[in-house]
C-alpha atoms as a PDB file:
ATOM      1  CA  UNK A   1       1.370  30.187 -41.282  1.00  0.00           C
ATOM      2  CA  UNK A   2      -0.093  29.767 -37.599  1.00  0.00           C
ATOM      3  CA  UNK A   3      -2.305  31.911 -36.511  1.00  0.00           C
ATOM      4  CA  UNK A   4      -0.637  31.972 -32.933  1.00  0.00           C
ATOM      5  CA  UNK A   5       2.896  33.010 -34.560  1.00  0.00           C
ATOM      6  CA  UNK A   6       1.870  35.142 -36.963  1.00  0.00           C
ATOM      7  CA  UNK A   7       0.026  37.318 -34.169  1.00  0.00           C
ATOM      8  CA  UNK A   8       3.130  36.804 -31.771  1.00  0.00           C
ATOM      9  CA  UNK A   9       5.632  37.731 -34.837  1.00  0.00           C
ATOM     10  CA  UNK A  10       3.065  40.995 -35.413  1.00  0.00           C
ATOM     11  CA  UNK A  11       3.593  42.239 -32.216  1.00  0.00           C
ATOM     12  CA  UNK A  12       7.030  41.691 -31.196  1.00  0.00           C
ATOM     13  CA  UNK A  13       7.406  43.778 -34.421  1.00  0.00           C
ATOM     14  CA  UNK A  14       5.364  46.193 -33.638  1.00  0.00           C
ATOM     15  CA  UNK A  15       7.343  46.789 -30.234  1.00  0.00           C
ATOM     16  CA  UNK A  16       3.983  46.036 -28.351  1.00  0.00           C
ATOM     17  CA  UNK A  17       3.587  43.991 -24.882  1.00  0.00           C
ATOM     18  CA  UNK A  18       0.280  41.913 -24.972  1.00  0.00           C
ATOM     19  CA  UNK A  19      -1.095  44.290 -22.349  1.00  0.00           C
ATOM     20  CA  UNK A  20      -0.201  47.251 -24.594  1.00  0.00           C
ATOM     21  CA  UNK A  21      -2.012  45.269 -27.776  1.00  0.00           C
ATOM     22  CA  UNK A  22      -4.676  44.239 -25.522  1.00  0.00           C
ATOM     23  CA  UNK A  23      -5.561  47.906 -24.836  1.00  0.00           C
ATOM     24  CA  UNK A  24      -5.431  48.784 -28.686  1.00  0.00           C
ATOM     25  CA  UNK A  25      -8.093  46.157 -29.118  1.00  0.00           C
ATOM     26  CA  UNK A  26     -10.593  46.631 -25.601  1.00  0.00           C
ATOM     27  CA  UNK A  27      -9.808  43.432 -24.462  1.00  0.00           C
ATOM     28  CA  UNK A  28      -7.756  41.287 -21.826  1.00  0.00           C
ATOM     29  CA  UNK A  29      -4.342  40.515 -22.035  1.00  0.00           C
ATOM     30  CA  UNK A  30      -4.945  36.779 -20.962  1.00  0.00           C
ATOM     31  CA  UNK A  31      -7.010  37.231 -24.382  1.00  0.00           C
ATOM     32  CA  UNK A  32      -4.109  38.280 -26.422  1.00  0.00           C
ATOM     33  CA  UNK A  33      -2.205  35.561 -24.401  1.00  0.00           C
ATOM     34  CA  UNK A  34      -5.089  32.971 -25.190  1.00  0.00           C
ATOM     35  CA  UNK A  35      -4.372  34.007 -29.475  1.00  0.00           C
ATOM     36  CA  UNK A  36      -0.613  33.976 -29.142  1.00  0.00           C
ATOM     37  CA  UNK A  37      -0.966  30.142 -28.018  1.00  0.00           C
ATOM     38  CA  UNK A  38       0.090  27.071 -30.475  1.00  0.00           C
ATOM     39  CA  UNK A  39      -3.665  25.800 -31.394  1.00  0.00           C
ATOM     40  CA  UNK A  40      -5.727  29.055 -31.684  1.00  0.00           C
ATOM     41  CA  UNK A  41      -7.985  29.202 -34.573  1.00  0.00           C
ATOM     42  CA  UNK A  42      -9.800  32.830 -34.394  1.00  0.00           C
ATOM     43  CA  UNK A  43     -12.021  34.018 -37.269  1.00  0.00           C
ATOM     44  CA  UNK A  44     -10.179  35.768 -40.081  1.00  0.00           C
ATOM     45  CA  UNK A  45     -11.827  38.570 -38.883  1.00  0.00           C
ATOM     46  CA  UNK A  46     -10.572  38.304 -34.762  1.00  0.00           C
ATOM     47  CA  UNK A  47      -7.365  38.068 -37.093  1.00  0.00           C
ATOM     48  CA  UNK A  48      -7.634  40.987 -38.965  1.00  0.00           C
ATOM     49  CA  UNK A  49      -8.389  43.279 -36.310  1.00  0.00           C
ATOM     50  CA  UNK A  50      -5.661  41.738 -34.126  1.00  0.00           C
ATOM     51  CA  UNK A  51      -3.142  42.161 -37.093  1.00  0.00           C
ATOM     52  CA  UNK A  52      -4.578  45.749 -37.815  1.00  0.00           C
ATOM     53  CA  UNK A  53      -3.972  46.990 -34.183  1.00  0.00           C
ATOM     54  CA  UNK A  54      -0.489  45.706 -34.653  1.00  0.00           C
ATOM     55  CA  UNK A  55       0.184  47.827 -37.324  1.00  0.00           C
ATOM     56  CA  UNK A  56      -0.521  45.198 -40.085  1.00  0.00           C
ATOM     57  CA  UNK A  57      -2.693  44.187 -42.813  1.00  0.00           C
ATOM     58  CA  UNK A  58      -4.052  40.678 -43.258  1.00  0.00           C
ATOM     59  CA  UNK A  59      -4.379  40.047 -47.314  1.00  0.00           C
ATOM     60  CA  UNK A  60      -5.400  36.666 -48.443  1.00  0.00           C
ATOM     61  CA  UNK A  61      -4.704  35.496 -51.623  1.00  0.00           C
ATOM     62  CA  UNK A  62      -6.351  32.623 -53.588  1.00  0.00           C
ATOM     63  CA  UNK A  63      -4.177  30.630 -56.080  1.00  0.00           C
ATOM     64  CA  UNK A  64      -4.212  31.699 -60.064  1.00  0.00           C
ATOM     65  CA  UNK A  65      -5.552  28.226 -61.141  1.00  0.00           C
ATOM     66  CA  UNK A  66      -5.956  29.003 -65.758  1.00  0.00           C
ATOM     67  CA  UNK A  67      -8.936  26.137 -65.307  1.00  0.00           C
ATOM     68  CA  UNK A  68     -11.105  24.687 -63.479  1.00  0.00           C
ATOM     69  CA  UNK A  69      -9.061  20.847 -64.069  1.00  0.00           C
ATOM     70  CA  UNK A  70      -6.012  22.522 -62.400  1.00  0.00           C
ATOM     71  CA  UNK A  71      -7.822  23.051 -59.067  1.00  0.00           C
ATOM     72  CA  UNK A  72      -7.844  19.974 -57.055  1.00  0.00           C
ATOM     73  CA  UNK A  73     -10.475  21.166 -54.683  1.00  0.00           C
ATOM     74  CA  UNK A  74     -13.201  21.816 -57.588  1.00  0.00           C
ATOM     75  CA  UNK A  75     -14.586  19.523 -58.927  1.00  0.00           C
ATOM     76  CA  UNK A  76     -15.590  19.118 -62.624  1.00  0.00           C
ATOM     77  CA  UNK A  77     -19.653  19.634 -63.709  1.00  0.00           C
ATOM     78  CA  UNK A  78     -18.958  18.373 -67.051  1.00  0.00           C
ATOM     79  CA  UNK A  79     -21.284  15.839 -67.861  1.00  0.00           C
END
């Protein structure tokens, strides 16, 4: 998912205005503004801690490849 939505989604949810979630975190609300726009790409961490002022956890999960041949971003160091 975007970034910019899921932030957005987070805080509409949470019933906050960006000035209110902009307080939570010690920063602008032009900054909150700035995250909530199509293109943003914060840290996972400026993520997190946006998410967690919401009211929300950020939880990544990697994919349950069995092997190593199933994951098509590894490659093999069989000889």
């Amino acid at each position: 998912m975007r970034p910019d939505l899921l932030i957005g989604d987070a805080r509409r949810a949470a019933g906050l205005t960006q000035a209110e979630l902009a307080a939570r975190l010690g920063v602008s609300q032009s900054a909150i503004a700035k995250l909530e726009r199509e293109g943003c790409n914060p840290t996972v961490q400026t993520l997190d801690r946006t998410l967690r002022a919401a009211g929300f956890r950020l939880q990544l999960i990697a994919p349950a490849w069995s092997s190593a041949a199933e994951d098509p971003g590894r490659r093999s160091t069989r000889a």
